[in-house]
C-alpha atoms as a PDB file:
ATOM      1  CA  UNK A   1      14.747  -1.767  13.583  1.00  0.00           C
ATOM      2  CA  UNK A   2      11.066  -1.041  15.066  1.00  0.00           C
ATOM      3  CA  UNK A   3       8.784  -3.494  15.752  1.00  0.00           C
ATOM      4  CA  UNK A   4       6.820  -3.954  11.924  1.00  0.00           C
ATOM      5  CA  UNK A   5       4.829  -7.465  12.742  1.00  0.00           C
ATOM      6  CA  UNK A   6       2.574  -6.084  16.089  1.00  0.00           C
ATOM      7  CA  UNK A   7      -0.879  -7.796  15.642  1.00  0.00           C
ATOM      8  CA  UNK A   8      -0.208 -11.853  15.472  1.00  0.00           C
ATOM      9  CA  UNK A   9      -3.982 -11.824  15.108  1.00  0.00           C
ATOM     10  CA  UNK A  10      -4.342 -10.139  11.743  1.00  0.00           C
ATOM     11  CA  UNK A  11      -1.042 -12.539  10.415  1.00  0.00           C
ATOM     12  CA  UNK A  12      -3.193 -15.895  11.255  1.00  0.00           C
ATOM     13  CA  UNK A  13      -5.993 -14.863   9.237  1.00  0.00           C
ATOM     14  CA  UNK A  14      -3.976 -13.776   6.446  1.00  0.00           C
ATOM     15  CA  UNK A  15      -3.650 -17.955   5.912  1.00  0.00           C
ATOM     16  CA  UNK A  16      -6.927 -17.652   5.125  1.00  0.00           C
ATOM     17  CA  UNK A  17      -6.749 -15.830   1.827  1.00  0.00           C
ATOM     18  CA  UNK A  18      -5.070 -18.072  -0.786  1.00  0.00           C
ATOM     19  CA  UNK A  19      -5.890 -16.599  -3.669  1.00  0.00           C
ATOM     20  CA  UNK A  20      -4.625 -12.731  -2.443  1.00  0.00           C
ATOM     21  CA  UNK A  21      -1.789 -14.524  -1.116  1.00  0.00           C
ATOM     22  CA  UNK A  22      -0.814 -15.815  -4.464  1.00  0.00           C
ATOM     23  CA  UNK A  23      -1.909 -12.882  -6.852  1.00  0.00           C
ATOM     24  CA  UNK A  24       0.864 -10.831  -4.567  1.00  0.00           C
ATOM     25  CA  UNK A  25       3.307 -13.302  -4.967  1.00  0.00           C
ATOM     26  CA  UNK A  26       2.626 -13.613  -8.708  1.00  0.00           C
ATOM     27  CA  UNK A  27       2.887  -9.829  -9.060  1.00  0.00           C
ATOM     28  CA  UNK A  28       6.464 -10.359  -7.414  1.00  0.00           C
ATOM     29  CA  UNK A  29       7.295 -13.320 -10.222  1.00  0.00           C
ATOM     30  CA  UNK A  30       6.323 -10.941 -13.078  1.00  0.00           C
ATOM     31  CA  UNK A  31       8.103  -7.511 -11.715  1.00  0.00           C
ATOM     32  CA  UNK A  32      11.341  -9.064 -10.235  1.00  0.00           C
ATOM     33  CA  UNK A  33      12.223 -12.397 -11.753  1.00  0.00           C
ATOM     34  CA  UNK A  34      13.351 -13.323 -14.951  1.00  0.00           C
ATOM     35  CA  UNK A  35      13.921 -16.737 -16.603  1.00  0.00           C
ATOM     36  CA  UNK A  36      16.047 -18.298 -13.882  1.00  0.00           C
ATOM     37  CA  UNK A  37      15.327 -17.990 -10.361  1.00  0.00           C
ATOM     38  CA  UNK A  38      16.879 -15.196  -8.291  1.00  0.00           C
ATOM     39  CA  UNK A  39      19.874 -16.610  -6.008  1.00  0.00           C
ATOM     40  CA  UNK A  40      18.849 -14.551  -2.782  1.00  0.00           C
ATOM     41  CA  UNK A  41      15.313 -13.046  -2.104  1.00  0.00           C
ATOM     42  CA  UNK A  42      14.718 -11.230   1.472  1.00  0.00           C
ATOM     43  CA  UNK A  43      11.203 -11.595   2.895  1.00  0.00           C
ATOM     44  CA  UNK A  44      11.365  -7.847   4.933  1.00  0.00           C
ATOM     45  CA  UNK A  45       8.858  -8.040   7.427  1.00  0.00           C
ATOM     46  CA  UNK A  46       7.851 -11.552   7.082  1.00  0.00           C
ATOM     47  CA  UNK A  47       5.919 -12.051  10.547  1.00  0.00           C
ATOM     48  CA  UNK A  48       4.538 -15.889  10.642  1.00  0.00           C
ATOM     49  CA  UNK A  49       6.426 -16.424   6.702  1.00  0.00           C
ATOM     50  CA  UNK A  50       2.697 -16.537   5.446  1.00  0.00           C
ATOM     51  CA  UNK A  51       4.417 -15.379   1.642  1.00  0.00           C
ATOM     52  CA  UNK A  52       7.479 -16.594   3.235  1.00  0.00           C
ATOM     53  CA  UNK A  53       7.416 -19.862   1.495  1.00  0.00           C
ATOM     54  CA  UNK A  54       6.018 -18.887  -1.951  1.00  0.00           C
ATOM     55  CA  UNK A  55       9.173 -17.325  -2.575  1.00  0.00           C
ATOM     56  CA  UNK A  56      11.227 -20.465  -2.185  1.00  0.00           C
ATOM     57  CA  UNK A  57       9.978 -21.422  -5.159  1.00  0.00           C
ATOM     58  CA  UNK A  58      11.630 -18.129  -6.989  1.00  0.00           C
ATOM     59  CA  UNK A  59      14.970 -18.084  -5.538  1.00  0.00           C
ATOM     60  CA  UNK A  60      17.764 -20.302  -4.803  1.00  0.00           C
ATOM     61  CA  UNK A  61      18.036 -18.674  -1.182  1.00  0.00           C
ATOM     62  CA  UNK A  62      15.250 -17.203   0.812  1.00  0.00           C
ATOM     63  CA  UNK A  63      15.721 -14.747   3.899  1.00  0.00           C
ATOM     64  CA  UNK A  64      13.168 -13.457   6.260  1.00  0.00           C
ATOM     65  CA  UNK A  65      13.636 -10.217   8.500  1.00  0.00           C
ATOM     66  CA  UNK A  66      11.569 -10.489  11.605  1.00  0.00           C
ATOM     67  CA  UNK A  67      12.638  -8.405  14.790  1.00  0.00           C
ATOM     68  CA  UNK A  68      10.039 -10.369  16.898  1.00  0.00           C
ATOM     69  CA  UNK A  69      11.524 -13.438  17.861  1.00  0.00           C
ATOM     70  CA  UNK A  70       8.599 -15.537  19.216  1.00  0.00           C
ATOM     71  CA  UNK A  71       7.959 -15.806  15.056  1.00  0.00           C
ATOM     72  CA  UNK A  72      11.372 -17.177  14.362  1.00  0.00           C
ATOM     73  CA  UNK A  73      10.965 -20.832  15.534  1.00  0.00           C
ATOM     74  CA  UNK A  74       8.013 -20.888  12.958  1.00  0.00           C
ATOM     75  CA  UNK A  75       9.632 -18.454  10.386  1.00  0.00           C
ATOM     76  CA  UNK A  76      12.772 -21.082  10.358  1.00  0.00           C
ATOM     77  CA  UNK A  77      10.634 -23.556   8.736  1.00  0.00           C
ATOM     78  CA  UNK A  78       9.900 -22.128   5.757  1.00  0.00           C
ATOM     79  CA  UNK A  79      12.893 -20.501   4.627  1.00  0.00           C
ATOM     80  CA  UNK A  80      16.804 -20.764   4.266  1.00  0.00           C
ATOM     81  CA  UNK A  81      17.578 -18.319   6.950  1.00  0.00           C
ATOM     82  CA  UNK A  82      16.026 -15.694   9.864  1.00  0.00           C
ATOM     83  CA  UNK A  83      17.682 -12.327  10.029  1.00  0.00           C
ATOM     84  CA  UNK A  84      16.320  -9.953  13.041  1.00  0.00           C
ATOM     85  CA  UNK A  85      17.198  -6.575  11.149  1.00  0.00           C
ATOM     86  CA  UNK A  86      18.623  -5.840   7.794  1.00  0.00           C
ATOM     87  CA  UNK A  87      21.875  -4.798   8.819  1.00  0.00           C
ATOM     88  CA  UNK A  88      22.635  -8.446   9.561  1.00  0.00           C
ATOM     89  CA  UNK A  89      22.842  -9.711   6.220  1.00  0.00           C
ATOM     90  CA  UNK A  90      26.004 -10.763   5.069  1.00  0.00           C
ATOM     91  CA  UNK A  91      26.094  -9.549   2.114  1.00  0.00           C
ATOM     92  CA  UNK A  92      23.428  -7.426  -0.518  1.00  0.00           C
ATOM     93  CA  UNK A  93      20.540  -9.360  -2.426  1.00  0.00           C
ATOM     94  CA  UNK A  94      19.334  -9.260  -5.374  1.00  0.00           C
ATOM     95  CA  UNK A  95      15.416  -8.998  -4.774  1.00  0.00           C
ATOM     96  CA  UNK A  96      13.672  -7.716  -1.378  1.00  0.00           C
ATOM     97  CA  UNK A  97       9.588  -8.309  -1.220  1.00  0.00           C
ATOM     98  CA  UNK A  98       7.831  -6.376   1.254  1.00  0.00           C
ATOM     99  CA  UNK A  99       4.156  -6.953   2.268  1.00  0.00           C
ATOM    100  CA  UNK A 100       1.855  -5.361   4.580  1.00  0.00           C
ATOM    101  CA  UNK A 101       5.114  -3.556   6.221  1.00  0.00           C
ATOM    102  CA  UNK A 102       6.035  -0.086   5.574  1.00  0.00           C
ATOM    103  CA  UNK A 103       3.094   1.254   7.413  1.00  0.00           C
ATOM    104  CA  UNK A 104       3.996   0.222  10.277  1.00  0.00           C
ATOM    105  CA  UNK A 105       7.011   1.902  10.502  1.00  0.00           C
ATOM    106  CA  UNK A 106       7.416   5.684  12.072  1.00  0.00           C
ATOM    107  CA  UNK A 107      10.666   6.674  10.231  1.00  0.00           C
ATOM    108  CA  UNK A 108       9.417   4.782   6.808  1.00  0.00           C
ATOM    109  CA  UNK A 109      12.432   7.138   5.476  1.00  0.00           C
ATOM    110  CA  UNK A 110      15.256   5.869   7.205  1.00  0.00           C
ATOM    111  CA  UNK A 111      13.447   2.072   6.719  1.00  0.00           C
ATOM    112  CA  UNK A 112      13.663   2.852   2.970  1.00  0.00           C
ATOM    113  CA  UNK A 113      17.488   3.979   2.760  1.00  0.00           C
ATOM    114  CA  UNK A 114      18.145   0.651   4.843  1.00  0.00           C
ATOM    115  CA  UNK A 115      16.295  -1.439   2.018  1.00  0.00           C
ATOM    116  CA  UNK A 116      17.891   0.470  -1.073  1.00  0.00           C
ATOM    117  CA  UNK A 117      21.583   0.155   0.880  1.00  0.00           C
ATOM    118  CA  UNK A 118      20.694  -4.032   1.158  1.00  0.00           C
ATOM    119  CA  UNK A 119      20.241  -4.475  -2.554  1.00  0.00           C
ATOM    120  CA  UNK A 120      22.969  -4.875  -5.142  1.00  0.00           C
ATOM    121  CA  UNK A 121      23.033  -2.528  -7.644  1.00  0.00           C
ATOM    122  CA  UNK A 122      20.518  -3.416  -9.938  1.00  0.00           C
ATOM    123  CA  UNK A 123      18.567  -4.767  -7.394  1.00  0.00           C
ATOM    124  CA  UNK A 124      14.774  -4.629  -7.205  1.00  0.00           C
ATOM    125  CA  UNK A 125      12.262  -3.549  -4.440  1.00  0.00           C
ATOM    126  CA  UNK A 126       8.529  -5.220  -4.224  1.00  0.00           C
ATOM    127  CA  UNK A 127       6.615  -3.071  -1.873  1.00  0.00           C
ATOM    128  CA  UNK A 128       2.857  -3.440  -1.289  1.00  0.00           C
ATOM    129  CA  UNK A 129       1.112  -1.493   1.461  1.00  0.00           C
ATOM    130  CA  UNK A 130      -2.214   0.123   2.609  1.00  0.00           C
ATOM    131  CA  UNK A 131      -3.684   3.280   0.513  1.00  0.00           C
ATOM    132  CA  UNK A 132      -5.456   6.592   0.600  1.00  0.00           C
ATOM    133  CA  UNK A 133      -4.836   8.367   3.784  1.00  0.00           C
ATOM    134  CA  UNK A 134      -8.819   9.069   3.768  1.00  0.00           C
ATOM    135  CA  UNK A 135      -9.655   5.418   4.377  1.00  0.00           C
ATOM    136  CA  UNK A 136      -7.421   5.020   7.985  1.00  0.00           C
ATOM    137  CA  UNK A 137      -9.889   3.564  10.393  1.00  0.00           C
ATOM    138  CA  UNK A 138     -10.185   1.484  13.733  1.00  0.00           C
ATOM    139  CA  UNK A 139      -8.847  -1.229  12.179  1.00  0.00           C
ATOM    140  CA  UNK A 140      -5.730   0.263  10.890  1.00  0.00           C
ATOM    141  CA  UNK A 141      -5.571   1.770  14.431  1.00  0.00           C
ATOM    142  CA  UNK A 142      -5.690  -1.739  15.903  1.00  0.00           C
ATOM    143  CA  UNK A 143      -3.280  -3.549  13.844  1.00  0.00           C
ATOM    144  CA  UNK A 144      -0.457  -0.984  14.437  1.00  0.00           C
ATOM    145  CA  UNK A 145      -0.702   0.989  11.152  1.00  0.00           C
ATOM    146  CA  UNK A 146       0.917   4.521  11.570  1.00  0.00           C
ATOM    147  CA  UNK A 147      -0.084   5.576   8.302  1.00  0.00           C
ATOM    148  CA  UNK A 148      -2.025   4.752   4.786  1.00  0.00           C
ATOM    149  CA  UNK A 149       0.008   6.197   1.909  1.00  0.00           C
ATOM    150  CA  UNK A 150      -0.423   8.755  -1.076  1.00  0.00           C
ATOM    151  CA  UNK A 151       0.465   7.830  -4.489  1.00  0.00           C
ATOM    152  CA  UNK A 152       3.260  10.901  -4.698  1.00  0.00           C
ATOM    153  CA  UNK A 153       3.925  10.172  -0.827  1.00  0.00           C
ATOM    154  CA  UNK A 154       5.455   6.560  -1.675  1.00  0.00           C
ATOM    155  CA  UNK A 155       6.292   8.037  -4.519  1.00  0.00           C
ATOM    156  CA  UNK A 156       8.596  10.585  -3.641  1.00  0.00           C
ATOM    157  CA  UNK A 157      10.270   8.549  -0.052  1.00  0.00           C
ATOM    158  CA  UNK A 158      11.359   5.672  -2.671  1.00  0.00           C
ATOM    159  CA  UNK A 159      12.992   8.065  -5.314  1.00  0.00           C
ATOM    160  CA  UNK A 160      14.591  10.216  -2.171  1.00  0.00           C
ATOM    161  CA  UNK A 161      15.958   6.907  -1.178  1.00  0.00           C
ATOM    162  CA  UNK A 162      18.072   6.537  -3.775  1.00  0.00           C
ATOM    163  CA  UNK A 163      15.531   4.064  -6.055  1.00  0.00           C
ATOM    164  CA  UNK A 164      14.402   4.247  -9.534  1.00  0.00           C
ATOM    165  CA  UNK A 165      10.588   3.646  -9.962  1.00  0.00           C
ATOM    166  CA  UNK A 166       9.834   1.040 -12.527  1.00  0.00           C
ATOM    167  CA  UNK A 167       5.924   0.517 -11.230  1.00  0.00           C
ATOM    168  CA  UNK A 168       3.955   2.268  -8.835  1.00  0.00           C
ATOM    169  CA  UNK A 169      -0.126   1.123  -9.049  1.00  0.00           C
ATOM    170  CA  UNK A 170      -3.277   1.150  -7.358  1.00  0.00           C
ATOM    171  CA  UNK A 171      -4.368  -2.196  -6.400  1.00  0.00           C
ATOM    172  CA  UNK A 172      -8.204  -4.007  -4.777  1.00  0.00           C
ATOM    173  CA  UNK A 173     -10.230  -1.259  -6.153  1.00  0.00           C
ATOM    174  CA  UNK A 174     -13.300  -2.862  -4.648  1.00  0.00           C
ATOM    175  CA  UNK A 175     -11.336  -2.443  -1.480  1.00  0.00           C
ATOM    176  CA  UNK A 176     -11.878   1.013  -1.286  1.00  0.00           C
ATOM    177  CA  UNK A 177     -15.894   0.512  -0.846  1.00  0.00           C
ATOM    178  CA  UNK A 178     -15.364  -2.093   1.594  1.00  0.00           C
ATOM    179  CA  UNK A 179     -12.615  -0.107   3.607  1.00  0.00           C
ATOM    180  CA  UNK A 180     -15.075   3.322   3.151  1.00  0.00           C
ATOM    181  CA  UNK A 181     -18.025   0.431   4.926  1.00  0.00           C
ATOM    182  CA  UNK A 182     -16.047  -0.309   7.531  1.00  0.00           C
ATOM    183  CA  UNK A 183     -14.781   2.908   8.650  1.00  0.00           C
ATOM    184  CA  UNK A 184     -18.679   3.981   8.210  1.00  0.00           C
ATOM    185  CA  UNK A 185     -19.397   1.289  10.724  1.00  0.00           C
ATOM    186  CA  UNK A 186     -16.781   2.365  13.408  1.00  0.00           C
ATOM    187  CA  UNK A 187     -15.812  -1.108  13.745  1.00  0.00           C
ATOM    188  CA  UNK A 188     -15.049  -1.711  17.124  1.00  0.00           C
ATOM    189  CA  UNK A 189     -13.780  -4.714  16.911  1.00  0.00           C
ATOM    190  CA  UNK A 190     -11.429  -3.827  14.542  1.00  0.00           C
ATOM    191  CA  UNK A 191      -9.760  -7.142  13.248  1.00  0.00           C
ATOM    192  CA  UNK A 192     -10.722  -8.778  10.325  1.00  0.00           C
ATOM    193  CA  UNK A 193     -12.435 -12.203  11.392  1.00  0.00           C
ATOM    194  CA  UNK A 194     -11.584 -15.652   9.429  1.00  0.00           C
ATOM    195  CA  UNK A 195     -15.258 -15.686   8.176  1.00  0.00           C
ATOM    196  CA  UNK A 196     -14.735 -12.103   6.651  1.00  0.00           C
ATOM    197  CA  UNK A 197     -11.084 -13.162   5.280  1.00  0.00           C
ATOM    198  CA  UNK A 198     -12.488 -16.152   3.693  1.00  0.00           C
ATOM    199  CA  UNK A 199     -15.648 -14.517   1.844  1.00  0.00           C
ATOM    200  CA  UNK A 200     -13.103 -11.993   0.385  1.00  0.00           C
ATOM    201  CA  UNK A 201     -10.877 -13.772  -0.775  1.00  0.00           C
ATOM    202  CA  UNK A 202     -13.680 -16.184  -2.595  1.00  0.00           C
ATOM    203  CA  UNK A 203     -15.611 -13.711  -3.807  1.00  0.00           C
ATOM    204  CA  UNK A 204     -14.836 -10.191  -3.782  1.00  0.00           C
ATOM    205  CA  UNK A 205     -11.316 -10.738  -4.459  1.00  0.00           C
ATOM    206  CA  UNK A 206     -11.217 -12.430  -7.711  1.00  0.00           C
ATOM    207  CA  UNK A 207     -13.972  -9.625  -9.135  1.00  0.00           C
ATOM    208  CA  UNK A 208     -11.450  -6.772  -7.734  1.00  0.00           C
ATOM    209  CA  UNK A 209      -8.287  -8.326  -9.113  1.00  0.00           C
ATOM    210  CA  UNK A 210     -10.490  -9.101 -12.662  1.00  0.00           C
ATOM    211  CA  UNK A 211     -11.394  -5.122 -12.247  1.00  0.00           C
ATOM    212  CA  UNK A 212      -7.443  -3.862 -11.523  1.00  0.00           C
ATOM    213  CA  UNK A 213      -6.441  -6.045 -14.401  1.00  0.00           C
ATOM    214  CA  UNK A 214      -8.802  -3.949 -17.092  1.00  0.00           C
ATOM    215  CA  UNK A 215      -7.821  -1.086 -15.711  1.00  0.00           C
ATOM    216  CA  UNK A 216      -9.873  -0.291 -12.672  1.00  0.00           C
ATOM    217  CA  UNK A 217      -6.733   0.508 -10.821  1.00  0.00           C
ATOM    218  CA  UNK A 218      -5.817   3.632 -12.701  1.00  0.00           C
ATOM    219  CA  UNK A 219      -8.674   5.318 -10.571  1.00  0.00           C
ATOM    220  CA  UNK A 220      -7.906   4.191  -6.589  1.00  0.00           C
ATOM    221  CA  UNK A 221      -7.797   1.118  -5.070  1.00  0.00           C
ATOM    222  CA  UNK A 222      -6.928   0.259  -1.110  1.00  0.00           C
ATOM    223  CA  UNK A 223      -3.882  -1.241  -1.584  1.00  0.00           C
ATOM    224  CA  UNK A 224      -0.182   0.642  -3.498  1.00  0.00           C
ATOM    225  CA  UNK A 225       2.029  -1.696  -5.112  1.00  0.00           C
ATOM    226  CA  UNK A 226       5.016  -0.213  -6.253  1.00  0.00           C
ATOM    227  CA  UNK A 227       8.465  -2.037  -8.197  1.00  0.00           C
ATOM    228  CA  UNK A 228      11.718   0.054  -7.105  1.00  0.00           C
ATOM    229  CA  UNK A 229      15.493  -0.733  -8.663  1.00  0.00           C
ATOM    230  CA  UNK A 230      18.649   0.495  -7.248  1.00  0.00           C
ATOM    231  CA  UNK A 231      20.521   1.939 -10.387  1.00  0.00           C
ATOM    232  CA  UNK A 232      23.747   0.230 -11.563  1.00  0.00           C
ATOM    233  CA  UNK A 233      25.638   3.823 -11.027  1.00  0.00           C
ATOM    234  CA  UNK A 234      25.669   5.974  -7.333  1.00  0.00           C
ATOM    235  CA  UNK A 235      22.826   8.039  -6.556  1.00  0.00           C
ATOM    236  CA  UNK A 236      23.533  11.795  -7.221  1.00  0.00           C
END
């Protein structure tokens, strides 16, 4: 598996944004678990296990997949167990959440055939990554981003993996005016700095998530989110 957590800067800031933090994890309550919680839910991806530990509250077992071991001592704290690559579970799930992830990832493709082959049958996908191609800038550049996806792009890798689309929504519309301002700035810097982290998440995240929620989101936003199930019968 490639590298998929590259910038250990833009993971410790992401603990400064509580209430994005827990809208995502709340979107992953309402697609992918029911009454009861789940008895095994992979964290793909999970870096520093910022979501890592939300999900312990939604599932009897919790696994995080992080190839970069230097994250592992912290990653073992917050979760049952700390897989470097997929292949190495023992045995298929029943939920996989993926944050921030996919777009780091050169052969996305293959990444995708990987998840739908670690889910049992019936099994569902959480995916949430960057949007609209238009908006890559300095800062995707600089935290490792290969790519920003199109709505029919996810659209059509998840359905050629083998997965059934249940969901697949825009998400932060007000993102896309702050994301078109920063590109507009050539941000040099490129990283996201607590300060800016913090002031989103107070203020312009709340308004944004208010705005997706009455329908904003139908329109663009910066972020997909997208709910994928691997059918009870073979794919074709």
């Amino acid at each position: 598996m490639p590298q998929i957590s590259p910038d250990i800067h833009n993971l410790d800031v992401l603990a400064f944004a509580p209430r994005y933090n827990a809208a995502l994890i709340a979107e992953f309550a309402s697609a992918c678990v029911a009454d009861a919680p789940l008895p095994t839910v992979v964290d793909f991806g999970a870096g520093l296990g910022t979501l890592t530990g939300a999900l312990r509250a939604l599932s009897r077992q919790v696994i995080a997949i992080e190839p970069e071991l230097a994250y592992h001592p912290t990653l073992s704290t917050k979760c049952d167990q700390v897989l470097v690559d997929l292949a190495d579970l023992p045995k298929p799930v029943d939920a996989i959440f993926t944050s921030n992830v996919l777009e780091h990832i050169e052969n996305d493709e293959a990444t995708m055939r990987a998840l739908f082959g670690a889910l049992k049958p019936g099994g569902r996908l959480f995916v949430y990554v960057p949007a609209l191609p238009h908006l890559f800038s300095a800062m995707d550049m600089a935290v490792g981003h290969v790519r920003r996806y199109q709505k029919a792009e996810l659209r059509t890798k998840l359905s050629a993996a083998g997965f059934t689309l249940e969901a697949l929504e825009y998400r932060d519309c007000i993102g896309v005016a702050a994301s078109w301002w920063l590109k507009a700035r050539g941000n040099a810097a490129a990283h996201p700095s607590e300060g800016a982290v913090r002031f989103y998440d107070k203020w312009l995240h709340p308004v944004s998530h208010a705005l997706d929620k009455a329908g904003a989101n139908r329109i663009a936003g910066k972020n997909l989110l997208a709910v994928a199930v691997r059918p009870n019968f073979p794919p074709a």
